[in-house]
N, C-alpha and C. Protein backbone atom coordinates (compact mmCIF):
# COMPACT_ATOMS: atom_id res chain seq x y z
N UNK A 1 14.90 -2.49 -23.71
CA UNK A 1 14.57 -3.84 -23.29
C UNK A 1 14.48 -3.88 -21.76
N UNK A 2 13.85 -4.74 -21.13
CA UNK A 2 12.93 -4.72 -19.76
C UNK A 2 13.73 -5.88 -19.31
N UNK A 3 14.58 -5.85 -18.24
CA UNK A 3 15.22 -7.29 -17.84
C UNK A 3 13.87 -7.49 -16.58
N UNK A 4 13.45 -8.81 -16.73
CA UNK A 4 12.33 -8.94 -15.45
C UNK A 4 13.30 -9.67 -14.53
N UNK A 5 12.68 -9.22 -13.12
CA UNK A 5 13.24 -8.99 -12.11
C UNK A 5 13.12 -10.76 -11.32
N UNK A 6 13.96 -11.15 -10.34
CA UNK A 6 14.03 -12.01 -9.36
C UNK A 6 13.35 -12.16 -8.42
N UNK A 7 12.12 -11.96 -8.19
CA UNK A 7 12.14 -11.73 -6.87
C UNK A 7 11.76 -13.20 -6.12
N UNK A 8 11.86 -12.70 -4.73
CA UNK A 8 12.65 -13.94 -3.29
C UNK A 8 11.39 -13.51 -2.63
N UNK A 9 10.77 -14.18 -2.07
CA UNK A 9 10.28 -14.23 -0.58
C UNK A 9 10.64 -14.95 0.63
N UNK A 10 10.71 -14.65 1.89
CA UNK A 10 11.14 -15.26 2.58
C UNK A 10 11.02 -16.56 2.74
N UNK A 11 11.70 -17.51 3.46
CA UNK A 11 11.32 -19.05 3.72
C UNK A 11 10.06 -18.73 5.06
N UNK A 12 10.28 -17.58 5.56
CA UNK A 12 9.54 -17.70 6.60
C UNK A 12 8.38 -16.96 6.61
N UNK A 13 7.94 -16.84 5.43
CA UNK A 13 6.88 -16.38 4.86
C UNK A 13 5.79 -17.62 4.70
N UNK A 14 6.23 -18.46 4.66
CA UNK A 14 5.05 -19.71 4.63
C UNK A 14 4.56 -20.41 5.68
N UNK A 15 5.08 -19.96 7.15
CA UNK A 15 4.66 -19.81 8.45
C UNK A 15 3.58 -19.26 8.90
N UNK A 16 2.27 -19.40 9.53
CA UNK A 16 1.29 -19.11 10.04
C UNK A 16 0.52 -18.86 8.84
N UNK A 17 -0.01 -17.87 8.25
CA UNK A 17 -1.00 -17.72 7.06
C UNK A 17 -0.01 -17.08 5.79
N UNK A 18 1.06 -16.91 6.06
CA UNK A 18 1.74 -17.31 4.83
C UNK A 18 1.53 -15.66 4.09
N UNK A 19 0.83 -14.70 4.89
CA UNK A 19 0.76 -13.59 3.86
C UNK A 19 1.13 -12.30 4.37
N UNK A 20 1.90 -12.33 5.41
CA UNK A 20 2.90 -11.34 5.85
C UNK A 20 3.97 -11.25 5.90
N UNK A 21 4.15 -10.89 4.32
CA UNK A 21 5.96 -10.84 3.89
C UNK A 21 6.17 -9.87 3.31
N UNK A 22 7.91 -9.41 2.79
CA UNK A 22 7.85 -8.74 1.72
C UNK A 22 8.49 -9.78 0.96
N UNK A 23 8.69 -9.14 0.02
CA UNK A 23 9.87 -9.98 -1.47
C UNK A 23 10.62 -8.80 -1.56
N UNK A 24 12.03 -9.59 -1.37
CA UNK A 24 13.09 -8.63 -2.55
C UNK A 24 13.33 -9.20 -3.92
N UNK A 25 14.29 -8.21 -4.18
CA UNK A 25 15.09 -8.66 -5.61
C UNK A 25 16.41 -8.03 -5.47
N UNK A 26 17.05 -8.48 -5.61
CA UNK A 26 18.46 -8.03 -5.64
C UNK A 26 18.88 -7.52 -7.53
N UNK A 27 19.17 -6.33 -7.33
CA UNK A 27 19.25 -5.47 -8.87
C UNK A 27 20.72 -5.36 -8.40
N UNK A 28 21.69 -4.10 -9.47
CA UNK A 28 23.24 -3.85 -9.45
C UNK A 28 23.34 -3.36 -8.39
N UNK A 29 22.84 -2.31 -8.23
CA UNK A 29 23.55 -1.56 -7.10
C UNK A 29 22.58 -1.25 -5.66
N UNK A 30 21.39 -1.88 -6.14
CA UNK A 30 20.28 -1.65 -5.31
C UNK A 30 19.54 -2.82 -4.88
N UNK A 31 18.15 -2.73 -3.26
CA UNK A 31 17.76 -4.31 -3.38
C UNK A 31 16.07 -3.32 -3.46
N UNK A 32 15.34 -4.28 -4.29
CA UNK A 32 13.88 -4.22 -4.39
C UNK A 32 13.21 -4.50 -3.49
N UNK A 33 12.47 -3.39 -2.69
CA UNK A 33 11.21 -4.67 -1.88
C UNK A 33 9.97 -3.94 -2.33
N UNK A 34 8.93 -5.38 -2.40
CA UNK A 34 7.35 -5.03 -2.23
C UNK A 34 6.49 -5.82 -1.13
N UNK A 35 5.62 -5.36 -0.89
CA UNK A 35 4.70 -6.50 -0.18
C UNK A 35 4.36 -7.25 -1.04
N UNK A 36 4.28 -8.75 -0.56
CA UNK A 36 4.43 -9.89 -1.52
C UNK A 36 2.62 -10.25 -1.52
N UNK A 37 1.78 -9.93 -0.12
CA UNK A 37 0.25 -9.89 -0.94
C UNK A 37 -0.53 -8.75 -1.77
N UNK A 38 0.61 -7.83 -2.29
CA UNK A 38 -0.60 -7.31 -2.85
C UNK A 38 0.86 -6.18 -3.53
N UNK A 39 1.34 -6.66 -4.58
CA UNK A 39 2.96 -6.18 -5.29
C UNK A 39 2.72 -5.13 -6.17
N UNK A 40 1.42 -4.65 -7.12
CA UNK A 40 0.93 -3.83 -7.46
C UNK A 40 1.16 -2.50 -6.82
N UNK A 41 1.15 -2.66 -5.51
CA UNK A 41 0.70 -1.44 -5.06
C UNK A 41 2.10 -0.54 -5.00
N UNK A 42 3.15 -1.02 -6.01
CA UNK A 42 4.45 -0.15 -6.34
C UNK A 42 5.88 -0.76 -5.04
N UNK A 43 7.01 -0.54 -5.19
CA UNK A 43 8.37 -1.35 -4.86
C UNK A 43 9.21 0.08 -4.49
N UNK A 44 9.41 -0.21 -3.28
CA UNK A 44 11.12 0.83 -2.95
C UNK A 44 12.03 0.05 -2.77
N UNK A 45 13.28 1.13 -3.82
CA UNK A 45 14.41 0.43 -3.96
C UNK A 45 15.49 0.90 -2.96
N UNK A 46 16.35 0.57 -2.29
CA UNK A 46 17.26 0.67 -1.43
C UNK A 46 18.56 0.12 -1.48
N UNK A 47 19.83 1.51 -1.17
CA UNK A 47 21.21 0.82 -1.95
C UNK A 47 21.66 -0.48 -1.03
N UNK A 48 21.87 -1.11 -1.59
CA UNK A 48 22.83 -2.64 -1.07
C UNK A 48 23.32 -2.50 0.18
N UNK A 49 24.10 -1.14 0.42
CA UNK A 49 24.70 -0.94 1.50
C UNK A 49 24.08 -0.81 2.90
N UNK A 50 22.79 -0.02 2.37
CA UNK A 50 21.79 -0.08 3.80
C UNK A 50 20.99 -1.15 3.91
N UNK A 51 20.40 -1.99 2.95
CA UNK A 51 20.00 -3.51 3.10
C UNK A 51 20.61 -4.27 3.88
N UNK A 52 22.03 -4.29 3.57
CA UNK A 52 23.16 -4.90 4.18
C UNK A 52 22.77 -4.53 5.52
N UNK A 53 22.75 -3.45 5.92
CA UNK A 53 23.11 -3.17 7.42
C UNK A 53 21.39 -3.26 8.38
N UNK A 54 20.38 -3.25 7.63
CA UNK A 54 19.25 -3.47 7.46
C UNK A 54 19.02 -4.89 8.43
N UNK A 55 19.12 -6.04 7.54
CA UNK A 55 19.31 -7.24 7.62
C UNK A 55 20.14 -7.83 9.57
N UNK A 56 21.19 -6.82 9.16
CA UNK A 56 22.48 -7.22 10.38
C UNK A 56 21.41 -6.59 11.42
N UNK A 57 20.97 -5.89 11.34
CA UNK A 57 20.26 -5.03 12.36
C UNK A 57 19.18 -6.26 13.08
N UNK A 58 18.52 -6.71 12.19
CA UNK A 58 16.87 -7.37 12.68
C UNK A 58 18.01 -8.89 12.90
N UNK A 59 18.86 -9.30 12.46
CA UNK A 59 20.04 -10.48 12.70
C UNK A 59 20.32 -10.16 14.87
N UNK A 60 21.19 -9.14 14.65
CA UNK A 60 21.26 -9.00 16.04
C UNK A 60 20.33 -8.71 17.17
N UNK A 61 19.10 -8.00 16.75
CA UNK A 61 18.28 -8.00 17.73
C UNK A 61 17.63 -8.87 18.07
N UNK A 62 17.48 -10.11 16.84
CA UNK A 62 16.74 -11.53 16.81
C UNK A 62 17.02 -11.97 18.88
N UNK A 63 15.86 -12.58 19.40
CA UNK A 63 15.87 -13.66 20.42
C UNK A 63 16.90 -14.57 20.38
């Protein structure tokens, strides 16, 4: 059985033309991303732990 997935796009994805994003999904132990215009073209998954630090990263360098 196929659990279908969550996926999120950013809030700030609907800013300027709205089509330069990715989407995650948050799975058990891992987070999903694809490009959100064109999702076909296949998803890398990445453990939680480096997402986590991922995130904090583009957080602190923010303006």
């Amino acid at each position: 059985m196929t659990v279908p997935i969550d996926w999120q796009k950013s809030s700030y994805s609907e800013g300027g033309d709205g089509n330069t994003c990715v989407e995650i999904a948050p799975l058990a132990t891992r987070v999903a991303i694809r490009d959100s215009k064109d999702p076909s073209q296949g998803t890398v998954t990445i453990p939680l732990e480096a997402f986590t630090a991922l995130v904090r990263s583009f957080r602190t360098a923010a303006p």
